[in-house]
N, C-alpha and C. Protein backbone atom coordinates (compact mmCIF):
# COMPACT_ATOMS: atom_id res chain seq x y z
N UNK A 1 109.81 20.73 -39.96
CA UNK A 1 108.60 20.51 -40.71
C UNK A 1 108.97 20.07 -42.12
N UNK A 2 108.00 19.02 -42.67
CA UNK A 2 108.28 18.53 -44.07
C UNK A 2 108.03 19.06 -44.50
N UNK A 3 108.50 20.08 -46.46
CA UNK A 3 108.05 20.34 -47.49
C UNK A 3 107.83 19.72 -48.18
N UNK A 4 106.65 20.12 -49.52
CA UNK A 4 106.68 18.99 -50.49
C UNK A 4 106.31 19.96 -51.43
N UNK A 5 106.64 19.62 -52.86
CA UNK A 5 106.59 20.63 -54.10
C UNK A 5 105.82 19.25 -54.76
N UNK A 6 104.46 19.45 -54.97
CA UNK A 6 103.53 18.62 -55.51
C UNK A 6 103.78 19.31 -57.26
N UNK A 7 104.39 18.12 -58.41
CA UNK A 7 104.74 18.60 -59.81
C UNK A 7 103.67 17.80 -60.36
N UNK A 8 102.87 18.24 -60.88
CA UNK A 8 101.63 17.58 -61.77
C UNK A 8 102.23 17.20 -63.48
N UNK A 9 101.76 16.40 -64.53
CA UNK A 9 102.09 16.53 -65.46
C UNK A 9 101.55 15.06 -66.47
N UNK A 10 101.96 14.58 -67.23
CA UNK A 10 101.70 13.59 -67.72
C UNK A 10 102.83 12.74 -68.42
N UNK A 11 102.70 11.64 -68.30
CA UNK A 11 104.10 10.50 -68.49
C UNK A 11 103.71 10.36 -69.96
N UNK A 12 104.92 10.62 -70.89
CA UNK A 12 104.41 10.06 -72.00
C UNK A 12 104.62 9.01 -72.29
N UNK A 13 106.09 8.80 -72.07
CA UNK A 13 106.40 7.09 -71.86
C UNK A 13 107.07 7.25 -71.11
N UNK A 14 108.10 5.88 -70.74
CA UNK A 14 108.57 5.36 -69.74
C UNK A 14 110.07 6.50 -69.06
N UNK A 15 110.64 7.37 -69.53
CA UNK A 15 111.55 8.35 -69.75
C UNK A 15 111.36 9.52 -69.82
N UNK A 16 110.06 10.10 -69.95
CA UNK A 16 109.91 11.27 -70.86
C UNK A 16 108.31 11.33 -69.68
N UNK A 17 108.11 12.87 -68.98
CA UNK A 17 107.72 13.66 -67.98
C UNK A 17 107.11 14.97 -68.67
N UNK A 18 106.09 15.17 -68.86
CA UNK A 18 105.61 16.42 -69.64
C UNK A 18 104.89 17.29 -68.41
N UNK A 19 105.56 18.00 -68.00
CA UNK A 19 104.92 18.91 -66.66
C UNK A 19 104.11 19.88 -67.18
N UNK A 20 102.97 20.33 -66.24
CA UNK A 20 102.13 20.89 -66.59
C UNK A 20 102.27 22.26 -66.28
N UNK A 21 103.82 22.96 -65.30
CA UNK A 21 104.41 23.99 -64.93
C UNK A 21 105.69 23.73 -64.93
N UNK A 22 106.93 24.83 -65.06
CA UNK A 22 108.23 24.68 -64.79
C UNK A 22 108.46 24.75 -63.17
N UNK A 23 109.19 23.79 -62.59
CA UNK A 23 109.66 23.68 -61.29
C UNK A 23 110.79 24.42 -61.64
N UNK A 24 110.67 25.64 -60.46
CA UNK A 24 112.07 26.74 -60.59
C UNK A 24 112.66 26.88 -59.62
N UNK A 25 112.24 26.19 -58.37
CA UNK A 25 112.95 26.70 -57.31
C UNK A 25 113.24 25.14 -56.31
N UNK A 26 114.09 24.47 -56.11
CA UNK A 26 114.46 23.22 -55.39
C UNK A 26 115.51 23.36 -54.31
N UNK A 27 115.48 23.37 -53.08
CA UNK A 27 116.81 23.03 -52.58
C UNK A 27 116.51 21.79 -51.97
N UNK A 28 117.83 21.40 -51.73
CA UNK A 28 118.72 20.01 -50.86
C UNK A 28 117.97 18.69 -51.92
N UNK A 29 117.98 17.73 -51.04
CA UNK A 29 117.29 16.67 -51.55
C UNK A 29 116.02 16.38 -52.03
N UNK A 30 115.76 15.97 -53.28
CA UNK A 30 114.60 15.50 -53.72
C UNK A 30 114.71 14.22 -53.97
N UNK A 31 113.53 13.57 -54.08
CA UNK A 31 112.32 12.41 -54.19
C UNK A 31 111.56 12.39 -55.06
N UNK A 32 111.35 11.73 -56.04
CA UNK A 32 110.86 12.19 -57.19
C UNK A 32 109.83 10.55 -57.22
N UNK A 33 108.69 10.69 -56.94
CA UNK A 33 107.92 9.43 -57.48
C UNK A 33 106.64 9.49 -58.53
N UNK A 34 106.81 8.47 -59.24
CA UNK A 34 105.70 8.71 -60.53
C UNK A 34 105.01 7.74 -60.19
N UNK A 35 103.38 7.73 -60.14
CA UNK A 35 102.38 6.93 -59.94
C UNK A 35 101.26 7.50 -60.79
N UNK A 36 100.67 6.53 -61.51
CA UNK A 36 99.44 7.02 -61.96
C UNK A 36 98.18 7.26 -61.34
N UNK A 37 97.53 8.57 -61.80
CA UNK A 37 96.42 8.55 -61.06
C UNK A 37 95.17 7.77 -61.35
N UNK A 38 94.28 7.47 -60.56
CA UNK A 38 92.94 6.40 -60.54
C UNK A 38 92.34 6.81 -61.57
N UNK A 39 91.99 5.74 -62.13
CA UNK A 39 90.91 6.33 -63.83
C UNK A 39 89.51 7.15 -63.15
N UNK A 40 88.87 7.50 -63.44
CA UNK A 40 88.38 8.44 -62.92
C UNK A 40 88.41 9.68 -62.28
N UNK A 41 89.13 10.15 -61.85
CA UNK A 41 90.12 11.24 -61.03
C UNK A 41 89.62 12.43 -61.69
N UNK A 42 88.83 13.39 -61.02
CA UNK A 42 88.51 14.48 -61.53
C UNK A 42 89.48 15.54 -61.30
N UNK A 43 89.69 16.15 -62.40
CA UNK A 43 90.72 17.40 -62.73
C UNK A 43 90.91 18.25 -61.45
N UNK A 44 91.95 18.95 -61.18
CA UNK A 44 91.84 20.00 -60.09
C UNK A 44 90.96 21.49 -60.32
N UNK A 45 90.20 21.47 -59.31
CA UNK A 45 89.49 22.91 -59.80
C UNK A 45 90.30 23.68 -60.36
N UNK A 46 91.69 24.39 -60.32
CA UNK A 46 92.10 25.44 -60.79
C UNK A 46 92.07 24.78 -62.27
N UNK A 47 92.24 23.80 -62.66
CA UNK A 47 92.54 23.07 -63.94
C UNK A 47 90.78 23.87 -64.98
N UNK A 48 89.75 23.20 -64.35
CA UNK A 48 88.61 22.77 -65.02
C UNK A 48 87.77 24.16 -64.45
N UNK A 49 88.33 24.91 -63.47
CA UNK A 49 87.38 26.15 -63.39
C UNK A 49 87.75 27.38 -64.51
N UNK A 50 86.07 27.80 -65.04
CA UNK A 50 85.88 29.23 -65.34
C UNK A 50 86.30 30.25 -64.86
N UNK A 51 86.46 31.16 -65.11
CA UNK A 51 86.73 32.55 -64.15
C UNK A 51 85.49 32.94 -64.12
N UNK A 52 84.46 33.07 -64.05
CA UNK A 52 83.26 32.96 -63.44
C UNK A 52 83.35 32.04 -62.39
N UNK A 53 83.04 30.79 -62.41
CA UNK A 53 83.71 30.28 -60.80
C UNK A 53 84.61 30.38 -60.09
N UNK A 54 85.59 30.91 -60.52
CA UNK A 54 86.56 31.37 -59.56
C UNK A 54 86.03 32.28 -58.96
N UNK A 55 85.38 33.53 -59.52
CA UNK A 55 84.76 34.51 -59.05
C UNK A 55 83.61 34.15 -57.98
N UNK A 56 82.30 33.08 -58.20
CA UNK A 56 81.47 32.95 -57.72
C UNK A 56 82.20 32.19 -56.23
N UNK A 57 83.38 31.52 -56.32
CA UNK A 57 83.79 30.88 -55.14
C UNK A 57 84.66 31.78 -54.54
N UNK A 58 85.31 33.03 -54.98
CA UNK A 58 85.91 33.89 -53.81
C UNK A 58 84.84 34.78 -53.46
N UNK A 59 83.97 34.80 -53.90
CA UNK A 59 83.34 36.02 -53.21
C UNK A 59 82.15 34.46 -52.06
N UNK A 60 82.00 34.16 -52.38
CA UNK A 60 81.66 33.17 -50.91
C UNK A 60 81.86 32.86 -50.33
N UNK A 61 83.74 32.84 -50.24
CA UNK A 61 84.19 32.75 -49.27
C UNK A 61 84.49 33.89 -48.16
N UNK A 62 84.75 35.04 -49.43
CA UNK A 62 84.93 36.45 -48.67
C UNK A 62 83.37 36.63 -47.70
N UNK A 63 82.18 36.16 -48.42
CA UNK A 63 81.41 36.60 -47.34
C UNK A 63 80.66 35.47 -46.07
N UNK A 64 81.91 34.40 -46.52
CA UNK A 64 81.84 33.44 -45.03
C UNK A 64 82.28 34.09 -43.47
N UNK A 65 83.54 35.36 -44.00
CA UNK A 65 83.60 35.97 -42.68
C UNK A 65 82.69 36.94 -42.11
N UNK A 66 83.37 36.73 -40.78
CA UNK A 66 82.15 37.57 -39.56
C UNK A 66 82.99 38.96 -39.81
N UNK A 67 82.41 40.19 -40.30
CA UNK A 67 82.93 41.42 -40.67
C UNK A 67 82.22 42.72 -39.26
N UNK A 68 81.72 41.68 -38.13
CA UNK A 68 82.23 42.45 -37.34
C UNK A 68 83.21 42.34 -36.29
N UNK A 69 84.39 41.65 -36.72
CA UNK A 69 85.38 41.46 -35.96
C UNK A 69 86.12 42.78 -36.52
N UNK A 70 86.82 43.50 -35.29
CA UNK A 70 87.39 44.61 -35.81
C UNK A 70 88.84 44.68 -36.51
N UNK A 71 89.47 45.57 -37.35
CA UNK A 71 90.10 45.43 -38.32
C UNK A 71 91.85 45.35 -37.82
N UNK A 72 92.87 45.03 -38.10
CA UNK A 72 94.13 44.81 -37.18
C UNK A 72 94.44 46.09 -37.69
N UNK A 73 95.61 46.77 -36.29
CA UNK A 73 95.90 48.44 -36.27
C UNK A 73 96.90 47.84 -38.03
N UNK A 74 97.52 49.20 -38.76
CA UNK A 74 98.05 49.08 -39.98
C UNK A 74 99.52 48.64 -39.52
N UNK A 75 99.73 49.28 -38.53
CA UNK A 75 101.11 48.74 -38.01
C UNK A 75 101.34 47.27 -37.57
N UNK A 76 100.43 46.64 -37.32
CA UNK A 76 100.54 45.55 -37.04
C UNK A 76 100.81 44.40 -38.19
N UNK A 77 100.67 44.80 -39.54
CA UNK A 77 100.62 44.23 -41.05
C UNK A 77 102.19 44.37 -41.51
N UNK A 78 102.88 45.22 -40.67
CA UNK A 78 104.16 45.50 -41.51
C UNK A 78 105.30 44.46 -41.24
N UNK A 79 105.71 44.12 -42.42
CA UNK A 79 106.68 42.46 -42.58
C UNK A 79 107.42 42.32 -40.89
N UNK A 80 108.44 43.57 -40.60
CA UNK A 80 109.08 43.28 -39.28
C UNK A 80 107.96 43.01 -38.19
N UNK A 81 106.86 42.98 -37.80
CA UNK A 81 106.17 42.51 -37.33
C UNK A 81 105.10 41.15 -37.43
N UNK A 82 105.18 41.08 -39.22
CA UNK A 82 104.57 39.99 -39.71
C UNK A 82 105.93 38.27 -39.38
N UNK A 83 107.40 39.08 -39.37
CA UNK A 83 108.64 38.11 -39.54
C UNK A 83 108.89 38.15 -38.31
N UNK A 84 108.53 38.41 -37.18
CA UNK A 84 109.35 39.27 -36.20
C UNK A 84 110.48 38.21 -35.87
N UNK A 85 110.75 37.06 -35.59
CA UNK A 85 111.32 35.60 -35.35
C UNK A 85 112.88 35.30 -36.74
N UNK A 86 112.50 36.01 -37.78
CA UNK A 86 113.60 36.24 -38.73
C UNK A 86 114.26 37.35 -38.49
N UNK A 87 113.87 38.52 -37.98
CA UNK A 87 115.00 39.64 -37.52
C UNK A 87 116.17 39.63 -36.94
């Protein structure tokens, strides 16, 4: 399966990469392409949201589920069962 580490940021000029987070973790080969985005391009929600909307959009999602599906036993949550394929 492909990974991809999507690095957001802004070009100041032609050399010079102003990231909008530190990339801390890379292995093997990278690919690095710079393209500008479309004039118009609206910000990413995490960018341009309130914490009031953040709020108003997790709790709508929390109550998109069907809460009478019954709850998984506690043992079933624990990592050697969550990894079982890495053991």
């Amino acid at each position: 399966m492909e990974r991809a580490i999507v690095v957001r940021g802004s070009l100041k000029d032609p050399k010079h990469i102003e990231l909008d987070e530190p990339v801390t973790e890379v292995e093997g080969r990278v690919e690095l392409v710079v393209r500008s985005e479309p004039p118009g391009t609206p910000a990413p929600y995490y960018v341009s949201a309130t914490l009031e909307s953040w709020q108003r959009a997790f709790h709508a999602w929390v109550e998109q589920h069907d809460r009478s599906l019954p709850l998984p036993p506690p043992d079933s949550l624990r990592r050697e069962m969550l990894y079982q394929d890495r053991y």
